[in-house]
N, C-alpha and C. Protein backbone atom coordinates (compact mmCIF):
# COMPACT_ATOMS: atom_id res chain seq x y z
N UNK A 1 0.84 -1.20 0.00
CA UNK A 1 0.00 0.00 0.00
C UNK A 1 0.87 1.24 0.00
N UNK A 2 1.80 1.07 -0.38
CA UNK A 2 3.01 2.28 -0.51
C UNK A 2 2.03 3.21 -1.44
N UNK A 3 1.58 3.26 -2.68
CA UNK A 3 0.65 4.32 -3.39
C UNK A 3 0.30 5.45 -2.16
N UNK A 4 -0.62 4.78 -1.63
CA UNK A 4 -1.90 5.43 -0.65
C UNK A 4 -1.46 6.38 0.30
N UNK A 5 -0.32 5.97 1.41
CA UNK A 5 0.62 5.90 2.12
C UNK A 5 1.23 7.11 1.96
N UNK A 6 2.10 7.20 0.81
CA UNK A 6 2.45 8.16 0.39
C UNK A 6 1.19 9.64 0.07
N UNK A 7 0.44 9.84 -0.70
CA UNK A 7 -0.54 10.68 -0.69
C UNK A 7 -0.81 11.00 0.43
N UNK A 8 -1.20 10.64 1.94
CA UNK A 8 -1.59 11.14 3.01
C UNK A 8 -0.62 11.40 3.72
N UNK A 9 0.83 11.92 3.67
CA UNK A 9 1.65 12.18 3.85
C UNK A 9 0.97 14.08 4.09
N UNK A 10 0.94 14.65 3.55
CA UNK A 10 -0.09 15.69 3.72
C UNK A 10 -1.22 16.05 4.81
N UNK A 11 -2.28 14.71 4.82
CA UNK A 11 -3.28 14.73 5.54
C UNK A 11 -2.55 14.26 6.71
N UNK A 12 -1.81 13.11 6.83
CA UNK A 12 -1.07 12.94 8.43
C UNK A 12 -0.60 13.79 9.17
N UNK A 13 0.15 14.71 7.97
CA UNK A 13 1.31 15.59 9.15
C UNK A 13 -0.20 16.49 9.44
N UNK A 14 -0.88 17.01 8.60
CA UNK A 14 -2.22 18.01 9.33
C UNK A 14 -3.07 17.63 10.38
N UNK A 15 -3.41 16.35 10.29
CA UNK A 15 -4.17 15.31 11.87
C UNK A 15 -3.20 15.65 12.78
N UNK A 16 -1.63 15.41 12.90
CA UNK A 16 -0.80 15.54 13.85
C UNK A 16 -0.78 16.69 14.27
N UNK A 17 -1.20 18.19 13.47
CA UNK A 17 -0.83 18.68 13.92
C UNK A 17 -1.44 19.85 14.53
N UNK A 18 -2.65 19.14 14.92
CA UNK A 18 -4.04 19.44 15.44
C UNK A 18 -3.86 18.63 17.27
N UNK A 19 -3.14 17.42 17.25
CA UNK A 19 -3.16 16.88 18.20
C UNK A 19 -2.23 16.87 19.17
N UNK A 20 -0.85 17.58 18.06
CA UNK A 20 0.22 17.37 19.06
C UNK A 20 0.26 18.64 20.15
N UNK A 21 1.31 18.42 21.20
CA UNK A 21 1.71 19.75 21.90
C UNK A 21 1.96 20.57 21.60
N UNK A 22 1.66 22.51 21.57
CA UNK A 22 1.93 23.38 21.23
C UNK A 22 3.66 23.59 20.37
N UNK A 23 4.78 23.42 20.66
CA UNK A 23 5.85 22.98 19.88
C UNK A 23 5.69 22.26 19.57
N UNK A 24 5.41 20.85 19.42
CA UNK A 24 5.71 20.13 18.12
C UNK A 24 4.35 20.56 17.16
N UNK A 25 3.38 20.72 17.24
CA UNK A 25 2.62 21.49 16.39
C UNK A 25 3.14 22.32 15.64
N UNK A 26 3.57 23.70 16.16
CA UNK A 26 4.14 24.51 15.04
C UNK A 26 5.31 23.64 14.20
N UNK A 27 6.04 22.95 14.96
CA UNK A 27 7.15 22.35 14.33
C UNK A 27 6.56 21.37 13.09
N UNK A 28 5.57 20.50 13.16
CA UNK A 28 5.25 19.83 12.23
C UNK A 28 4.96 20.46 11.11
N UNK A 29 3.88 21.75 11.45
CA UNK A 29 3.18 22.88 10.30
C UNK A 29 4.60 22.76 9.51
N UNK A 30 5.42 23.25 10.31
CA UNK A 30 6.74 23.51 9.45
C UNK A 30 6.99 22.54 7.84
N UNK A 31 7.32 21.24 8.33
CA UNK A 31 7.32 20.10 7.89
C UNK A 31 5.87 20.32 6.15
N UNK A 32 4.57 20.12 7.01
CA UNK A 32 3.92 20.31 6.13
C UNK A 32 3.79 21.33 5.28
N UNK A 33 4.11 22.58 4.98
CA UNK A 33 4.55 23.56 4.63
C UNK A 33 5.68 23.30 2.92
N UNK A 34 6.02 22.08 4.00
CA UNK A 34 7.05 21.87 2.58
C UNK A 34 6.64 20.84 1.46
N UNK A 35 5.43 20.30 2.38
CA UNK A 35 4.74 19.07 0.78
C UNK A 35 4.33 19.85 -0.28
N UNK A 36 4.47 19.33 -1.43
CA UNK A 36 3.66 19.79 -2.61
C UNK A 36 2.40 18.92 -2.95
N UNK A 37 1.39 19.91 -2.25
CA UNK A 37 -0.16 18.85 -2.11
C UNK A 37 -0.78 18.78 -3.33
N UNK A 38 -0.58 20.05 -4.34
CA UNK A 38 -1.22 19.64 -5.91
C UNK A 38 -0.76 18.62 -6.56
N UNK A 39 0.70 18.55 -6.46
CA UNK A 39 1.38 17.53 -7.65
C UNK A 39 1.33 16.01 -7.15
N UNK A 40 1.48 15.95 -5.13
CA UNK A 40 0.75 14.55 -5.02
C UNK A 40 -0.51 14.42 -5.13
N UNK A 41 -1.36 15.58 -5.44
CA UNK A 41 -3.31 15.07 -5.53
C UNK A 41 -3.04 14.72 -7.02
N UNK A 42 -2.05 15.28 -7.50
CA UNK A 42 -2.22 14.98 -9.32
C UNK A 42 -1.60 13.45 -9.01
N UNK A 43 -0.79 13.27 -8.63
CA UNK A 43 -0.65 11.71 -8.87
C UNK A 43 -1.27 10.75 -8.23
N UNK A 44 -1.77 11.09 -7.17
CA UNK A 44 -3.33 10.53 -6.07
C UNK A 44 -4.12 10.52 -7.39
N UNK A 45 -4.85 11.21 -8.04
CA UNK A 45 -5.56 11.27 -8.90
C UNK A 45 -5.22 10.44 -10.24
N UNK A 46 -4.27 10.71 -10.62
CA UNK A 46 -4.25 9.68 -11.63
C UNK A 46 -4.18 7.94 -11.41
N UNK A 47 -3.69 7.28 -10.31
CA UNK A 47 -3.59 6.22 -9.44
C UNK A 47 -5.23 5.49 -9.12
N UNK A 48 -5.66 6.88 -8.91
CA UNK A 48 -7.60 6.74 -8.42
C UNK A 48 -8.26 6.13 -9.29
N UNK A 49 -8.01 6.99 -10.68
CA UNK A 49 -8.51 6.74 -11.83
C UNK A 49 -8.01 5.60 -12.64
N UNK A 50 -6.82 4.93 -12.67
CA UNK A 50 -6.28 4.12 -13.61
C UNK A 50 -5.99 2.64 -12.51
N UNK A 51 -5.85 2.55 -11.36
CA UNK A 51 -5.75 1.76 -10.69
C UNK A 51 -6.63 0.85 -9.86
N UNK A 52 -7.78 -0.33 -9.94
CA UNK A 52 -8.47 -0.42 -9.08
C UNK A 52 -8.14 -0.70 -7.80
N UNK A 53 -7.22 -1.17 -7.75
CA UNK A 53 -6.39 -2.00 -6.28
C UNK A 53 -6.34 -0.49 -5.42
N UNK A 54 -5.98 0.40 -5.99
CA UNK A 54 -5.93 1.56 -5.00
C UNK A 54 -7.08 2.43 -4.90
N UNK A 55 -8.64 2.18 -5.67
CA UNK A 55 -9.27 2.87 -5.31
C UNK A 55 -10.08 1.78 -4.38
N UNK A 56 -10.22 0.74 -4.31
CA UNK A 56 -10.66 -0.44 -3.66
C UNK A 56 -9.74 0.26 -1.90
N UNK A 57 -8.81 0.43 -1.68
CA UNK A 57 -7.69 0.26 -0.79
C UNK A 57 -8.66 2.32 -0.22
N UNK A 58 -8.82 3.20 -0.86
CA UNK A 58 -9.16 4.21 -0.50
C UNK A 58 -10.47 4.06 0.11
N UNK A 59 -11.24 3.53 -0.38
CA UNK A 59 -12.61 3.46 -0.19
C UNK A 59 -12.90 2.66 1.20
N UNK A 60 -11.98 1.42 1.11
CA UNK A 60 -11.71 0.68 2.31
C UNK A 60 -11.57 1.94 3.67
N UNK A 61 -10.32 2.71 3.58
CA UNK A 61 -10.05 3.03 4.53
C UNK A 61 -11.00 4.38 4.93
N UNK A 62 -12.13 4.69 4.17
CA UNK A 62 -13.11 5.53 4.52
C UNK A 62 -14.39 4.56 5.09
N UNK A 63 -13.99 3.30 5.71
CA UNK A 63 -14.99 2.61 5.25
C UNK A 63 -15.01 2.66 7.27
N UNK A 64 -16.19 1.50 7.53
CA UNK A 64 -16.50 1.69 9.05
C UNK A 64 -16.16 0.12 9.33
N UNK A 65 -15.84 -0.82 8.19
CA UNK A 65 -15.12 -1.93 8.27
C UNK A 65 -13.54 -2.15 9.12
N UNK A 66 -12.91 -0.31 7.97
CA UNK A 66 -12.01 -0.06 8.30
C UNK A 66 -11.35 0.83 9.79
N UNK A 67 -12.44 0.95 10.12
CA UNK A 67 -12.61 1.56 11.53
C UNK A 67 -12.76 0.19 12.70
N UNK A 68 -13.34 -0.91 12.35
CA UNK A 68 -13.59 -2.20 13.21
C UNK A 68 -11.98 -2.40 13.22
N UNK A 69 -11.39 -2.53 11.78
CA UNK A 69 -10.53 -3.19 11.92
C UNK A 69 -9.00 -2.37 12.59
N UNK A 70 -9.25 -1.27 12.50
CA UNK A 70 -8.12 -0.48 13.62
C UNK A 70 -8.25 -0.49 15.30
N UNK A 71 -9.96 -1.35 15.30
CA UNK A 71 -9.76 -1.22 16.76
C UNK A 71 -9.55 -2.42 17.42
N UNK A 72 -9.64 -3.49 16.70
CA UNK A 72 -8.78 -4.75 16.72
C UNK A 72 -7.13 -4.60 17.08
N UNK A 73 -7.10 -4.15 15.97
CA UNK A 73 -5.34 -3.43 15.99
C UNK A 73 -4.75 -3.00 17.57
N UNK A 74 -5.79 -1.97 17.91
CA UNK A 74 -5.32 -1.29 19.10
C UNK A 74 -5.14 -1.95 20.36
N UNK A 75 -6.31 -3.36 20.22
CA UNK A 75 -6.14 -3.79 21.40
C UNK A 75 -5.14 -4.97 21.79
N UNK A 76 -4.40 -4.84 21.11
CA UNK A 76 -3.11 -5.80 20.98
C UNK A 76 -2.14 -5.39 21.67
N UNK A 77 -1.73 -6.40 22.66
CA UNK A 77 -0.51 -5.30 23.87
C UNK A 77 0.66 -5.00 23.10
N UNK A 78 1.28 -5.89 22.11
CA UNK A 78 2.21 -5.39 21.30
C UNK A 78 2.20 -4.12 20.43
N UNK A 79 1.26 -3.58 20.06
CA UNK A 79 0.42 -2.55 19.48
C UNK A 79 0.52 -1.66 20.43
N UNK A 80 -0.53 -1.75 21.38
CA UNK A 80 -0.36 -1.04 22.56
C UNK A 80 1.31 -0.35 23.24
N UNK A 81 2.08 -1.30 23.21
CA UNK A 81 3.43 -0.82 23.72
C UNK A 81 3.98 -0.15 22.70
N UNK A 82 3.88 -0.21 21.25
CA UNK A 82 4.67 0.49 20.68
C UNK A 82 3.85 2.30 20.01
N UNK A 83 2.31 2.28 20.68
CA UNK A 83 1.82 3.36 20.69
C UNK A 83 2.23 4.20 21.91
N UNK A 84 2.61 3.45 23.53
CA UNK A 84 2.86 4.09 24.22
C UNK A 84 4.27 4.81 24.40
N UNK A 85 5.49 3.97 23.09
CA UNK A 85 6.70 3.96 23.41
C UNK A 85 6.78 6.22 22.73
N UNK A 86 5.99 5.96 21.09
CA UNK A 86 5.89 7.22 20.43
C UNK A 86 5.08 8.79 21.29
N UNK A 87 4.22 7.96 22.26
CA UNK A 87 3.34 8.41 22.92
C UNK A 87 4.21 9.28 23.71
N UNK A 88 4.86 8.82 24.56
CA UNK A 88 5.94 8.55 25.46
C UNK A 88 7.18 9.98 25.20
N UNK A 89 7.84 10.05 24.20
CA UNK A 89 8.24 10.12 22.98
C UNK A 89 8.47 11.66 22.73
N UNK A 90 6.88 11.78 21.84
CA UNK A 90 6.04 12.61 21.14
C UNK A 90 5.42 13.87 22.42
N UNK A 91 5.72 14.31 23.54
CA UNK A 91 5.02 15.64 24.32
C UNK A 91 4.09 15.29 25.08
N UNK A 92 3.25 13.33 24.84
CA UNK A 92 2.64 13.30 25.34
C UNK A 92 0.98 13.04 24.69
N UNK A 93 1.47 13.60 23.57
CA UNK A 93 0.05 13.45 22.37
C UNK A 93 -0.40 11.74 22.02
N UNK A 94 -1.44 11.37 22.28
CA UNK A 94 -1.50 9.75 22.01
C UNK A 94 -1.49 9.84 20.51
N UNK A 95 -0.73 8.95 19.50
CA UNK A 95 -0.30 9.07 18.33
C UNK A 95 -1.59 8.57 17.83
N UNK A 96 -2.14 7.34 18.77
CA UNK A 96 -3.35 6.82 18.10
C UNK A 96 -4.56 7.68 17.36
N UNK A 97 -4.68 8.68 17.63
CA UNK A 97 -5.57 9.78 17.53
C UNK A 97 -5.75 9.91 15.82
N UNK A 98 -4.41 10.03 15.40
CA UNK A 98 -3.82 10.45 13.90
C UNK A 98 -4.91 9.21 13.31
N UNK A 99 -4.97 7.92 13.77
CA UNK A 99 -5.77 6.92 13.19
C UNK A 99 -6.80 6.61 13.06
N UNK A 100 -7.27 7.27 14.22
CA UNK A 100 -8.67 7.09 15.08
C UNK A 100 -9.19 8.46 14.12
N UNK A 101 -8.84 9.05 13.94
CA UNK A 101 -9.46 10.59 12.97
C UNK A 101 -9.70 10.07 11.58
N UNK A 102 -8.58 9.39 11.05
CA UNK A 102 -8.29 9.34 9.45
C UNK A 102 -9.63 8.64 8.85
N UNK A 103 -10.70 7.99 9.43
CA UNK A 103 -11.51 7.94 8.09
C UNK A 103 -12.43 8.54 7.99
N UNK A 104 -13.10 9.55 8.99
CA UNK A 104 -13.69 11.10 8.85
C UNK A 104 -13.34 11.81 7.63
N UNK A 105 -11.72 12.17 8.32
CA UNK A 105 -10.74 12.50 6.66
C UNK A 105 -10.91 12.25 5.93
N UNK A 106 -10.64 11.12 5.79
CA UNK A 106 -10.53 10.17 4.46
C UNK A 106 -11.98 10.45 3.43
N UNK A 107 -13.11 10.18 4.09
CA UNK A 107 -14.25 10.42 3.75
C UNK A 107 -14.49 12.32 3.11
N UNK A 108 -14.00 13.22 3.61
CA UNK A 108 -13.83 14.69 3.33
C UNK A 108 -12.93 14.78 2.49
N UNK A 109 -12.02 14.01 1.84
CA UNK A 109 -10.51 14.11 1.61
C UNK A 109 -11.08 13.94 -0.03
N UNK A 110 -10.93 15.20 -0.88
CA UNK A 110 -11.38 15.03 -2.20
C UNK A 110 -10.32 14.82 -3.47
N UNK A 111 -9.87 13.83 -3.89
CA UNK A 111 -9.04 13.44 -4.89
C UNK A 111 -9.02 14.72 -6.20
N UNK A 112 -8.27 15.12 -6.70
CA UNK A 112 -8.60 15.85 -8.13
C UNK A 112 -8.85 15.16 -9.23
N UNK A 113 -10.02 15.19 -10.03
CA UNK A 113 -9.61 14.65 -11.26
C UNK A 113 -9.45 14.80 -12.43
N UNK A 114 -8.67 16.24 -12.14
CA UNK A 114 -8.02 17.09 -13.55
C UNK A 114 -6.41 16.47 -13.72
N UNK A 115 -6.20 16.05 -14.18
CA UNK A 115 -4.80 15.26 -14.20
C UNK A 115 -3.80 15.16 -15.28
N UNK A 116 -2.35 16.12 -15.25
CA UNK A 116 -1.84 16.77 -16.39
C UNK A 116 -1.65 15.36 -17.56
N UNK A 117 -2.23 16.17 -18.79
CA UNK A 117 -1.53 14.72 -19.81
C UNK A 117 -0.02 13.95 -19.40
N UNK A 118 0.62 14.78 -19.17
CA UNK A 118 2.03 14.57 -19.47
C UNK A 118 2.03 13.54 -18.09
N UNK A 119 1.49 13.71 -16.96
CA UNK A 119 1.56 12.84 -15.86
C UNK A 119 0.78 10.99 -16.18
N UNK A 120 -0.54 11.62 -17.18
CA UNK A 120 -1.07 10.08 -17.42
C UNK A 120 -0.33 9.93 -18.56
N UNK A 121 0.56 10.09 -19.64
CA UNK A 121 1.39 9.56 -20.97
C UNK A 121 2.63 8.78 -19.74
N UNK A 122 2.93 9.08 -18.28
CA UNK A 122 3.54 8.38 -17.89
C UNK A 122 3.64 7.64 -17.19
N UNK A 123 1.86 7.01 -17.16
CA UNK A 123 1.81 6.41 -16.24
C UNK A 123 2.69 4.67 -16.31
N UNK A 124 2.96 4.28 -14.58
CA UNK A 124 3.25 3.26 -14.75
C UNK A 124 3.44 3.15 -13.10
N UNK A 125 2.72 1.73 -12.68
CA UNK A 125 2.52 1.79 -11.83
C UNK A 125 3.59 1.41 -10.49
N UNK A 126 4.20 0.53 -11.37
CA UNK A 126 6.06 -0.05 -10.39
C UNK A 126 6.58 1.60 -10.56
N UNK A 127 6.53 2.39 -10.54
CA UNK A 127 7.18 3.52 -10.70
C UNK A 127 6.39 4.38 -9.46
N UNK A 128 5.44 4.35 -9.32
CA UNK A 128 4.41 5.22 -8.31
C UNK A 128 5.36 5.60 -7.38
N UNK A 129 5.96 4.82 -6.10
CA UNK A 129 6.62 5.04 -5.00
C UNK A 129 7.64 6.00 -5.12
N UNK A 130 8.24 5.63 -6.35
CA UNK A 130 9.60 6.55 -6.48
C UNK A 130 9.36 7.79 -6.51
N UNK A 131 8.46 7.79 -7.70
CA UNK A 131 7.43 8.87 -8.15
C UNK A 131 7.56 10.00 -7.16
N UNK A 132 6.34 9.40 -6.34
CA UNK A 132 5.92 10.02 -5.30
C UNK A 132 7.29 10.76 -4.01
N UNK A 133 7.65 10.07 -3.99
CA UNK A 133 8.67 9.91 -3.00
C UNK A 133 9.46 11.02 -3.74
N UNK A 134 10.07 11.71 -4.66
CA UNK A 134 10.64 12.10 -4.98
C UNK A 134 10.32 13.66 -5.33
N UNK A 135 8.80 13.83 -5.39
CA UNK A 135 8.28 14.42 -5.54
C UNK A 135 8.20 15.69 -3.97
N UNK A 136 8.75 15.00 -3.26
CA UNK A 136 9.08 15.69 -1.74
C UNK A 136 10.50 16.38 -1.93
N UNK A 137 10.38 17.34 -1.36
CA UNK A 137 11.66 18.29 -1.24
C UNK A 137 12.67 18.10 -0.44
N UNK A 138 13.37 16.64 -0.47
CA UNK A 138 14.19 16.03 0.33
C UNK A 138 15.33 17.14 1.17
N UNK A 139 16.07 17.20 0.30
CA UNK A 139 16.99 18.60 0.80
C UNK A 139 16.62 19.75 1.73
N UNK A 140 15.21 19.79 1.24
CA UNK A 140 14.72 21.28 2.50
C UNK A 140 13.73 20.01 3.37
N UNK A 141 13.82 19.20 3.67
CA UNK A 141 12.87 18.29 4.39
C UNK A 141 14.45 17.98 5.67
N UNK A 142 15.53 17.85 5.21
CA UNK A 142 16.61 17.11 5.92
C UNK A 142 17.50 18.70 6.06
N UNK A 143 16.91 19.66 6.02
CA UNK A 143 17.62 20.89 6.09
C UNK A 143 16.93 21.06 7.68
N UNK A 144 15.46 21.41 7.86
CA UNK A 144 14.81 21.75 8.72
C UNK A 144 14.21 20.37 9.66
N UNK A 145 15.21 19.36 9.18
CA UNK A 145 15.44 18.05 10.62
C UNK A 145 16.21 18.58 11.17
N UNK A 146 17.54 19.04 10.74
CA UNK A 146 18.89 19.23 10.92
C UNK A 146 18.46 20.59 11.99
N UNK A 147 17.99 21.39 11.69
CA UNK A 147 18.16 23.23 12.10
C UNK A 147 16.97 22.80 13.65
N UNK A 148 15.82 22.08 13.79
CA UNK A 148 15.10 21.78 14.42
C UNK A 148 15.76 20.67 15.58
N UNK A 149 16.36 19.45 15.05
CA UNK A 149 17.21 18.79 16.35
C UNK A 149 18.49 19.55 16.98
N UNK A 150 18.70 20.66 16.09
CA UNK A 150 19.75 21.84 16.89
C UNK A 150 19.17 22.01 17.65
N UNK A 151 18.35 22.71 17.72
CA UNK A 151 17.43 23.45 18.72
C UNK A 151 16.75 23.08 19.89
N UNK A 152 16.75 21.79 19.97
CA UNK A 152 16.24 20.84 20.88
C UNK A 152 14.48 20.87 20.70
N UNK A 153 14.10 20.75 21.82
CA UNK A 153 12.81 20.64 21.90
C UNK A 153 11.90 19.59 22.06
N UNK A 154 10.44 20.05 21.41
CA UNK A 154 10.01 18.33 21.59
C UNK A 154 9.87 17.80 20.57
N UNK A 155 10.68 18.53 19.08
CA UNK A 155 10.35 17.83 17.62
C UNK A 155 11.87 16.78 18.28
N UNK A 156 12.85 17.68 18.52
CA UNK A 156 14.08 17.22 19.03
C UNK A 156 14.07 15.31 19.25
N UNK A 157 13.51 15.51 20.53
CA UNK A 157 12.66 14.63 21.65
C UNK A 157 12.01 13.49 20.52
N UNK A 158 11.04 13.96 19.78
CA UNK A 158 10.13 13.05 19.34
C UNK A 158 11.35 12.19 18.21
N UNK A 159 11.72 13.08 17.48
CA UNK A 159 12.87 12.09 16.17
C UNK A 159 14.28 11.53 16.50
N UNK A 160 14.14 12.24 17.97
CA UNK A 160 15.52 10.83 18.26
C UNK A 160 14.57 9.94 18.73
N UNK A 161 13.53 9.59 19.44
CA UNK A 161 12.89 8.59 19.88
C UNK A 161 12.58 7.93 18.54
N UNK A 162 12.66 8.35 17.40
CA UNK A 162 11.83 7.73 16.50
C UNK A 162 12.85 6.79 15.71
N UNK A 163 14.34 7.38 15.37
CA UNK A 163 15.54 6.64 15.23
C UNK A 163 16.71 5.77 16.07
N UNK A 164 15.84 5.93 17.33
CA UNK A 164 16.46 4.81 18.24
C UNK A 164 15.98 3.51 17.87
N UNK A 165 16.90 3.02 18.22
CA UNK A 165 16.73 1.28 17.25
C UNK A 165 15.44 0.46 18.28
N UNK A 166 15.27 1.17 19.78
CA UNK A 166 14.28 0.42 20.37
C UNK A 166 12.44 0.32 19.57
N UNK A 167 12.47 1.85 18.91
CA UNK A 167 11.47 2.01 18.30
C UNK A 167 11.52 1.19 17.00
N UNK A 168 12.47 0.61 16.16
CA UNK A 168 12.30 0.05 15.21
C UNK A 168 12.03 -1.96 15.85
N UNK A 169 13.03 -1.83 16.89
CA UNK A 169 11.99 -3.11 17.46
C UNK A 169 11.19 -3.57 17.71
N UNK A 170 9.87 -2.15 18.42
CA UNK A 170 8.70 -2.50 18.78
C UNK A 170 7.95 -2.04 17.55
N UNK A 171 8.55 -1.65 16.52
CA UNK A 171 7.70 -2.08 14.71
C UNK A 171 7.51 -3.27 14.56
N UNK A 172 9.19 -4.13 15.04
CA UNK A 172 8.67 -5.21 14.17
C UNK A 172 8.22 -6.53 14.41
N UNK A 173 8.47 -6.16 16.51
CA UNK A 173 7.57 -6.78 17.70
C UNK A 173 5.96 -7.09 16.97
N UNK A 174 5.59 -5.22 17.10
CA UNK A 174 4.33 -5.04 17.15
C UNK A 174 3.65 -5.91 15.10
N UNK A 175 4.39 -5.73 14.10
CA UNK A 175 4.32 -6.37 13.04
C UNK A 175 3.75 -7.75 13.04
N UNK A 176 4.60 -8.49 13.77
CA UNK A 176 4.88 -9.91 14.07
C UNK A 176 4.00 -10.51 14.97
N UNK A 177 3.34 -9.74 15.66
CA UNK A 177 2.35 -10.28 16.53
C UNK A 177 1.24 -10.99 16.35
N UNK A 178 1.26 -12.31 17.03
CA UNK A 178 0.19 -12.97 16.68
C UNK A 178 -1.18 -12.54 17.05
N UNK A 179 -1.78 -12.05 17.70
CA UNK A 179 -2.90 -11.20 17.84
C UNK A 179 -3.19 -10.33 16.77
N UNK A 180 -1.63 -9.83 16.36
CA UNK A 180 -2.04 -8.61 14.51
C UNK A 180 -2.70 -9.56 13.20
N UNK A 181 -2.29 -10.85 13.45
CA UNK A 181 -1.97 -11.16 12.12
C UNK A 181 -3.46 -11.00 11.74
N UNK A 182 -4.97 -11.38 12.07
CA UNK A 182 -5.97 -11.04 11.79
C UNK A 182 -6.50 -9.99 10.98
N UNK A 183 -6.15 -8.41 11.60
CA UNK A 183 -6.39 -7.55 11.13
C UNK A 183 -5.29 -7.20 9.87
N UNK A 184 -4.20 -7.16 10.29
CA UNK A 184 -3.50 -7.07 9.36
C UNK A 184 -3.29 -7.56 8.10
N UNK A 185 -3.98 -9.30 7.53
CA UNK A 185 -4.40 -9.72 6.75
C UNK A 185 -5.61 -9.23 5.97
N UNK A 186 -6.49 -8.87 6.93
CA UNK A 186 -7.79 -8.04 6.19
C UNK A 186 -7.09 -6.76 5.66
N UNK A 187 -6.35 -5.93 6.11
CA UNK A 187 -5.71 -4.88 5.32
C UNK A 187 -4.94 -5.36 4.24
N UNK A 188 -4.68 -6.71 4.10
CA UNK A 188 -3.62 -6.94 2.81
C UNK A 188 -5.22 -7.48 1.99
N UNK A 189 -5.83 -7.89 2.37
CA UNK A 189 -6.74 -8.22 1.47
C UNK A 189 -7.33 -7.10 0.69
N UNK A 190 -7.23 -6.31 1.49
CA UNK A 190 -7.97 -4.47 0.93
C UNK A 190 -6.48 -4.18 0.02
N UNK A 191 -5.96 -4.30 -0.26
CA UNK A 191 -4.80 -3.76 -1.02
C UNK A 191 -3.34 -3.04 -0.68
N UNK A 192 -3.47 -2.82 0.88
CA UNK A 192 -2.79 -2.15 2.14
C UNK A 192 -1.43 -2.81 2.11
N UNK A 193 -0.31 -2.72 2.10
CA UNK A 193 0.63 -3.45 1.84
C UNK A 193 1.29 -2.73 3.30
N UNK A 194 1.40 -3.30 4.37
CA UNK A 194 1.84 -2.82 5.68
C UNK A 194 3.37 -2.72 5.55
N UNK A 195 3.92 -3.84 5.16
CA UNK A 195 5.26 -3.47 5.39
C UNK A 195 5.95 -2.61 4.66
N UNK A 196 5.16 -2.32 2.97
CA UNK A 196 5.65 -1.20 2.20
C UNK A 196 5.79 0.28 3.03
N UNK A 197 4.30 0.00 3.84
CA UNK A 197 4.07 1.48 4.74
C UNK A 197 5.22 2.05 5.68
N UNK A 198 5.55 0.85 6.24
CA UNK A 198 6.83 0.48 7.25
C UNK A 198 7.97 0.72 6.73
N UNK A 199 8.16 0.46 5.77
CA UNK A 199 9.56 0.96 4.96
C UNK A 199 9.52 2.17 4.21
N UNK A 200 8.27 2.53 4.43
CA UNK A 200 7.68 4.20 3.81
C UNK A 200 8.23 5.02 4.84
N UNK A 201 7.64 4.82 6.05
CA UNK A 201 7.71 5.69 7.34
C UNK A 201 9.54 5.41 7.42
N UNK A 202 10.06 4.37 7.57
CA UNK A 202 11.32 4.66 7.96
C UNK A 202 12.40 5.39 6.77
N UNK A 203 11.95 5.26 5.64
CA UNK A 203 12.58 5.80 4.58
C UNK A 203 12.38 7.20 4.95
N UNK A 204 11.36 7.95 5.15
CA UNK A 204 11.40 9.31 5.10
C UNK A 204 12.26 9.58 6.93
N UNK A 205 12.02 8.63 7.73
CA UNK A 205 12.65 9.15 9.02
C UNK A 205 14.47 9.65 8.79
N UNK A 206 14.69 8.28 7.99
CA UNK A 206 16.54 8.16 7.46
C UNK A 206 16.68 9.47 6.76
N UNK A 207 15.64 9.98 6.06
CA UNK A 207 15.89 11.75 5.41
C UNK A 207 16.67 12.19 6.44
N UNK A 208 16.56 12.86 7.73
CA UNK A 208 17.21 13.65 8.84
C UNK A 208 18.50 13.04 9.31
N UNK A 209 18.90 13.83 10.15
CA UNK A 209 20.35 13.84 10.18
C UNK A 209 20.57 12.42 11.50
N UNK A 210 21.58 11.91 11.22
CA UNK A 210 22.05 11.05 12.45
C UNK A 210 21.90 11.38 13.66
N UNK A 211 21.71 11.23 14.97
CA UNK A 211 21.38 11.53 16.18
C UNK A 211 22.06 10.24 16.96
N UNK A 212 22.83 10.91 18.36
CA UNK A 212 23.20 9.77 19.29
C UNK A 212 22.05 9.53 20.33
């Protein structure tokens, strides 16, 4: 589900940043500030339109199926520990929130479907991730990690917690859990590719600068 994943890259950092603590709030705005939300709705949009697996996978996650099945999710102590570790972390903001909101969103969240020729003459779908991914302003994304963990704080706080190797354990704790595998199968059945997501989220974390 790397497609999807990517596109709400936008809508996430904005849920977060409604929920988090007064500094990391402004600090995130920051962050979001720097997506380019037309050119990923243009490729959200063309994906919508030419792909069923990903409009099947959108519709899902506006769905109240998809709401059963996050609260399955939650009640998993492995789950549980690695919401409390970010929780913990993060100022204090329960991260769960960002999840518990998203299919309200999702449901309000209007795709474009004006979509430049030159973007559908290229379409192709093993290409999407890169696509997308590239389409982010890496350099000023790992400029204002860098100028922000100077400074300390609680963005500080939250992204060394997030590149400490304990947090990538209780990913793949919480992944592996036999209590997940349920829900987490119904999301691969919807088109959701979890571990793509997982290697989504840590790909953009590795953007910022090293931290001890």
């Amino acid at each position: 589900m790397a497609k999807f994943s990517t596109v709400l890259i936008g809508l996430v950092l904005s849920i977060l940043s409604c929920l988090a603590a007064a500094d990391l709030r402004a600090d995130l705005r920051d962050f979001m500030a720097l997506v380019p939300r037309r050119r990923i709705g243009h490729i959200a949009a063309r994906y919508y339109i030419f792909d069923p697996k990903f409009r099947q996978a959108v519709e899902f996650l506006r769905s109240d199926d998809f709401a059963k099945t996050w609260r399955q999710m939650r009640m998993a102590p492995d789950f549980a520990d690695l919401i409390d570790y970010v929780t913990e972390s993060g100022s204090g903001y329960d991260v769960s929130s960002v999840v518990d909101k998203l299919p309200n969103r999702l449901r309000a969240f209007q795709l474009s479907r004006v979509v430049p020729v030159d973007m559908m003459l290229r379409r192709d779908l093993t290409t999407f991730l890169h696509e997308a991914l590239q389409s982010l302003p890496r350099a000023q994304f790992y400029g204002l990690m860098v100028r922000k963990v100077r400074e300390g704080g609680d963005f500080a706080k939250f992204y060394k917690a997030l590149r400490d190797r304990e947090f990538r354990e209780l990913v793949n704790t919480a992944r592996h859990a036999k209590d997940l595998q349920t829900p987490l199968n119904k999301l691969s059945k919807k088109h959701i590719n979890v571990d793509e997501i997982i290697q989504i989220a840590f790909e953009l974390i590795s953007w910022g600068p090293q931290v001890r």
